[in-house]
C-alpha atoms as a PDB file:
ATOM      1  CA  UNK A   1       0.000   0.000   0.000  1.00  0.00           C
ATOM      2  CA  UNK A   2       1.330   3.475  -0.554  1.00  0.00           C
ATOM      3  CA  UNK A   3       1.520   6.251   1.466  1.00  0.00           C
ATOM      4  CA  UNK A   4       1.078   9.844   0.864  1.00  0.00           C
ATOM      5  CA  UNK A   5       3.514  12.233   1.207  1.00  0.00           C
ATOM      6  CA  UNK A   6       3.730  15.818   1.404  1.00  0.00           C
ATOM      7  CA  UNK A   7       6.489  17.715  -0.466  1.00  0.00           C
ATOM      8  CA  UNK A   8       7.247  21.519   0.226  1.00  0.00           C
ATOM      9  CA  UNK A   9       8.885  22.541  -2.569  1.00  0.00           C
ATOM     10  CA  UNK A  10      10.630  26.244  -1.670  1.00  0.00           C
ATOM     11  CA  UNK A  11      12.558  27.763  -4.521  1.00  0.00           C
ATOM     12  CA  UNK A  12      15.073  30.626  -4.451  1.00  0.00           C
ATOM     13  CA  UNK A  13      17.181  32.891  -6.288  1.00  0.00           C
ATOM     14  CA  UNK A  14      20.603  33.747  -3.895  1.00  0.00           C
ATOM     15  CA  UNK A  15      20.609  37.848  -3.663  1.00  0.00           C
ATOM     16  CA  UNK A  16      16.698  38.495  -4.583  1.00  0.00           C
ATOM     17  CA  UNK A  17      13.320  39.058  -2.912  1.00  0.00           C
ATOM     18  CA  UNK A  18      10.940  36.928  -2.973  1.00  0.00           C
ATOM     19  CA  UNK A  19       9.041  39.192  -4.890  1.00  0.00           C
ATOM     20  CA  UNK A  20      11.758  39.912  -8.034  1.00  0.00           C
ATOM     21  CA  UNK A  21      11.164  39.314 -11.493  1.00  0.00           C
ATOM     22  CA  UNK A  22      13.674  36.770 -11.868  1.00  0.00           C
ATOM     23  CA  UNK A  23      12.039  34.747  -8.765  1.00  0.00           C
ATOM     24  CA  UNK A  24       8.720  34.736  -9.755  1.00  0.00           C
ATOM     25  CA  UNK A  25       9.888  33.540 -13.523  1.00  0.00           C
ATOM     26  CA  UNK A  26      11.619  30.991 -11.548  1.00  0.00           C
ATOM     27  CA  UNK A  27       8.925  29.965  -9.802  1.00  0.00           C
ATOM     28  CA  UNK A  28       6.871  29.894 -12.806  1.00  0.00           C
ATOM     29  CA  UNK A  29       9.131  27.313 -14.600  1.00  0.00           C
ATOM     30  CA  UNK A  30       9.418  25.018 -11.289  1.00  0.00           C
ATOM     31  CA  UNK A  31       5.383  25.276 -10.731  1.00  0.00           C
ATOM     32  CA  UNK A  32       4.823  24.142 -14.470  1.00  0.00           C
ATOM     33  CA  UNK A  33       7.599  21.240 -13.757  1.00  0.00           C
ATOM     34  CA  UNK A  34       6.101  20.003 -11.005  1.00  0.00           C
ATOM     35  CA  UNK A  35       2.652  19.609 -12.687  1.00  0.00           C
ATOM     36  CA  UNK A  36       4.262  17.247 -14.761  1.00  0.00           C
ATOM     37  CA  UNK A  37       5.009  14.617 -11.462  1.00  0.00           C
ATOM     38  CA  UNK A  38       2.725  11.973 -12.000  1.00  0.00           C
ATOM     39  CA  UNK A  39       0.510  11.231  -9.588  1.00  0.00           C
ATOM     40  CA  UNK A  40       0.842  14.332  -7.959  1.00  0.00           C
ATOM     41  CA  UNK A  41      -1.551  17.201  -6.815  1.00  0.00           C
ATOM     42  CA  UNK A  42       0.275  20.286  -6.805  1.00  0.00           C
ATOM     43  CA  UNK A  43      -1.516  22.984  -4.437  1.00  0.00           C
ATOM     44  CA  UNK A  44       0.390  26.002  -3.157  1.00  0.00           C
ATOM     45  CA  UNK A  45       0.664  26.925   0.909  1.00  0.00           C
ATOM     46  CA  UNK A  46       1.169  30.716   1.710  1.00  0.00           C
ATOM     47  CA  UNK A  47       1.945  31.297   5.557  1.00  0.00           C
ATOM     48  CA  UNK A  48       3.552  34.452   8.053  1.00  0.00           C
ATOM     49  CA  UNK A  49       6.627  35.330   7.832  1.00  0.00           C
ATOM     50  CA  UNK A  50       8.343  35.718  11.484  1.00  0.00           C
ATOM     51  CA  UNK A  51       9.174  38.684  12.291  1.00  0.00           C
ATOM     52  CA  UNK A  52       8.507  40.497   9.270  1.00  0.00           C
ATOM     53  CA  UNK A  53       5.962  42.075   7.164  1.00  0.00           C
ATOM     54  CA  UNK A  54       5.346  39.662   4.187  1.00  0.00           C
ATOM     55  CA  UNK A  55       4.227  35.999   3.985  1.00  0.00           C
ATOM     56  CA  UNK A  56       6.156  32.852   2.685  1.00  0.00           C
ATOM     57  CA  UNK A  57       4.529  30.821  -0.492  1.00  0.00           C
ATOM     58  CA  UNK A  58       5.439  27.139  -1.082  1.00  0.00           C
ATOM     59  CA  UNK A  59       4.631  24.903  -3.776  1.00  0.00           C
ATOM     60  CA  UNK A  60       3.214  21.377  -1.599  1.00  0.00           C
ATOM     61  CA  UNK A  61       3.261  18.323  -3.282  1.00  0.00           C
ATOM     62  CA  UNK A  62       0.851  15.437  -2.766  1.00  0.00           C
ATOM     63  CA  UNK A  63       2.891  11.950  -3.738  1.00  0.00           C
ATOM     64  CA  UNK A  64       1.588   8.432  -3.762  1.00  0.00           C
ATOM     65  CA  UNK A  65       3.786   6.335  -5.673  1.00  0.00           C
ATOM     66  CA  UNK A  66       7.873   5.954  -6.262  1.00  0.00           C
ATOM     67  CA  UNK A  67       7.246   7.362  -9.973  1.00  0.00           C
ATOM     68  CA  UNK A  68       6.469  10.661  -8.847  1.00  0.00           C
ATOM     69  CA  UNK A  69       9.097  10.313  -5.858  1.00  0.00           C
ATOM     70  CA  UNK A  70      11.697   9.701  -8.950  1.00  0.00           C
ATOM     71  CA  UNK A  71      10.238  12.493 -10.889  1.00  0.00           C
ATOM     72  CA  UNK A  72      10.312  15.347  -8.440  1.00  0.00           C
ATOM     73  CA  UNK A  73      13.997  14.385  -7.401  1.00  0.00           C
ATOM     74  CA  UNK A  74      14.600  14.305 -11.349  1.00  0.00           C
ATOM     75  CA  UNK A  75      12.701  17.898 -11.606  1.00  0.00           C
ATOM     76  CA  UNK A  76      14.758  19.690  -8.701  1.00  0.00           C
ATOM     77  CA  UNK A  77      17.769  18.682  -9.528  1.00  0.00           C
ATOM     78  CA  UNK A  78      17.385  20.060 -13.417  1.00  0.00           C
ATOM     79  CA  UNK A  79      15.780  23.393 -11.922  1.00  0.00           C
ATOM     80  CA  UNK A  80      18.796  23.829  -9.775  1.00  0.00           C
ATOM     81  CA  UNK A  81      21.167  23.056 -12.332  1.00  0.00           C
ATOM     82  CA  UNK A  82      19.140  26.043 -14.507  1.00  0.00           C
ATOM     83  CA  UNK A  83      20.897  28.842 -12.352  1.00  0.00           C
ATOM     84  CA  UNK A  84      23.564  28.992  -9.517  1.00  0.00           C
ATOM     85  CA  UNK A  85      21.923  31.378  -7.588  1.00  0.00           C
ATOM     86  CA  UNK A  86      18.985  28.785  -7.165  1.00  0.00           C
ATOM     87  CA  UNK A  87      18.652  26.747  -4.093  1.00  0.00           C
ATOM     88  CA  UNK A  88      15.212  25.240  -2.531  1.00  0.00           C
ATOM     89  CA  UNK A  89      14.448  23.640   0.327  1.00  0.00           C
ATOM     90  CA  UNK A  90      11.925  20.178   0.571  1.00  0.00           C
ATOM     91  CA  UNK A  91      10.103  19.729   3.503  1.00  0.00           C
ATOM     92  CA  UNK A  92       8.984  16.008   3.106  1.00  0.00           C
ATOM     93  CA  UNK A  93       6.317  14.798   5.309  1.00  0.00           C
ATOM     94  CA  UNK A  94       4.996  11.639   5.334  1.00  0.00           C
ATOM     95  CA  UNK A  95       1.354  12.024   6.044  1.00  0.00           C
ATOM     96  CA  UNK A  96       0.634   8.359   8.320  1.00  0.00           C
ATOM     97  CA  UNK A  97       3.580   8.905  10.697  1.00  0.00           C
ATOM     98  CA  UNK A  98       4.263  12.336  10.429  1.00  0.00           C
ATOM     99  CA  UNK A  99       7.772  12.045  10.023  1.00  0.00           C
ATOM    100  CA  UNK A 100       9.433  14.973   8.527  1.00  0.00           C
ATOM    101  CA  UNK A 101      12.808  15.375   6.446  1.00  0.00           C
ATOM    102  CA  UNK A 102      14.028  18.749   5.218  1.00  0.00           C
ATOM    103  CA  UNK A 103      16.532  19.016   2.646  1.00  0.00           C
ATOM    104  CA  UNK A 104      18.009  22.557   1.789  1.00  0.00           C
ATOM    105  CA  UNK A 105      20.653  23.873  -0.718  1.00  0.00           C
ATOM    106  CA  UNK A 106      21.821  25.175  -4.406  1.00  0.00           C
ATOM    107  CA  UNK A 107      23.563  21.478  -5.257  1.00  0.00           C
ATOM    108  CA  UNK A 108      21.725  18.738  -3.876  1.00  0.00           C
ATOM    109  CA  UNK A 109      22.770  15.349  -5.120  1.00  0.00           C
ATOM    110  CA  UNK A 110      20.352  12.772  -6.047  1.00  0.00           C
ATOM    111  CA  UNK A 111      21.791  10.410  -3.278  1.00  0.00           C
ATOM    112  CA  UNK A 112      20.640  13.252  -0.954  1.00  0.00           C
ATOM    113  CA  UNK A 113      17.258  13.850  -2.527  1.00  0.00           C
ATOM    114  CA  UNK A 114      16.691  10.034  -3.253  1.00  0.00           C
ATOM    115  CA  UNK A 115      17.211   9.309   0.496  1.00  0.00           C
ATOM    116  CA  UNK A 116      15.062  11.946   1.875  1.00  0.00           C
ATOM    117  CA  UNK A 117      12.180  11.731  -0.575  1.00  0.00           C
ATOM    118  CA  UNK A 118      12.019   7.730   0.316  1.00  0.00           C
ATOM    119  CA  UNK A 119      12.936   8.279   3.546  1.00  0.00           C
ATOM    120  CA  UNK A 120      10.752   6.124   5.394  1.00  0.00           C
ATOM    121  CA  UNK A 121       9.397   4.918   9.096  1.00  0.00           C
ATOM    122  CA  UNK A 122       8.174   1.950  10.419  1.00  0.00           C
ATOM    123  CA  UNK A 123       4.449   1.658  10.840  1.00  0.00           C
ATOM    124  CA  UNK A 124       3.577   2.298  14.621  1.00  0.00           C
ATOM    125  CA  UNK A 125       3.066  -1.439  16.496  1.00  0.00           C
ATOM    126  CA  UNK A 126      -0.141  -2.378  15.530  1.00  0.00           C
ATOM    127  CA  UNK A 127      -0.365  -0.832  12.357  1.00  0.00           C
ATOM    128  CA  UNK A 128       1.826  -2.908   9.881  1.00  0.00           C
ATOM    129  CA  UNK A 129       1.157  -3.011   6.538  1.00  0.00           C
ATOM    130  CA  UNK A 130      -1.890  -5.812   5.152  1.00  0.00           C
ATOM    131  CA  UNK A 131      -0.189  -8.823   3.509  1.00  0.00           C
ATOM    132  CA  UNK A 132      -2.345 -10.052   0.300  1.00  0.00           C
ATOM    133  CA  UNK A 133      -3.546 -13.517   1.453  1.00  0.00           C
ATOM    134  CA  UNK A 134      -4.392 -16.585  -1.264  1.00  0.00           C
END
């Protein structure tokens, strides 16, 4: 059975407001990217920023399967390799235990991203996975 997880997708450009031409382009290209994740519902989560007037907007990512897993780590990597001032941050949740993994930087390998997307936890005692019976 496969479990949902929840994908923050953050994207940046190093030196620029949120707010900048060249960010929102950015954004643009990684938003119609990440339509392309199959499997995927693609929603976007605007919250507070601390301290500060302003609010934060991130892409979330509904996954269900290890294609779209594959896909997204695929997708980030090629958006990051678009421009060196980029660098994003995933906040992966996985919604049954909710276990989180964040990954941020500007070069993230796909050993990095691989491990974190299918990062995984046991199913709490009680709860293990149904076994297909004959």
């Amino acid at each position: 059975m496969s479990h949902v997880k929840e994908v923050g997708v953050e994207g940046r450009l190093a030196g620029l407001d949120g707010d900048h031409e060249a960010v929102l382009d950015a954004r643009a290209e990684l938003t119609a990217d990440l339509r392309s994740v199959p499997g995927a519902r693609l929603r976007e989560r605007v919250s507070p920023t601390g301290g500060t007037k302003g609010v934060v907007s991130e892409l979330v990512l509904g996954i269900t399967g290890a294609g779209g897993l594959t896909a997204l780590a695929q997708i980030v990597k090629v958006w990051l390799q678009r421009d060196r001032r980029r660098s994003v941050t995933l906040t992966i949740t996985e919604t049954r235990t909710g276990k989180v993994v964040r990954v941020e930087g500007d070069a993230v390998s796909n050993d990095v991203l691989a491990a974190a997307l299918s990062a995984r936890e046991e199913p709490p005692p009680g709860e293990e996975e149904p076994t297909a019976q004959a």
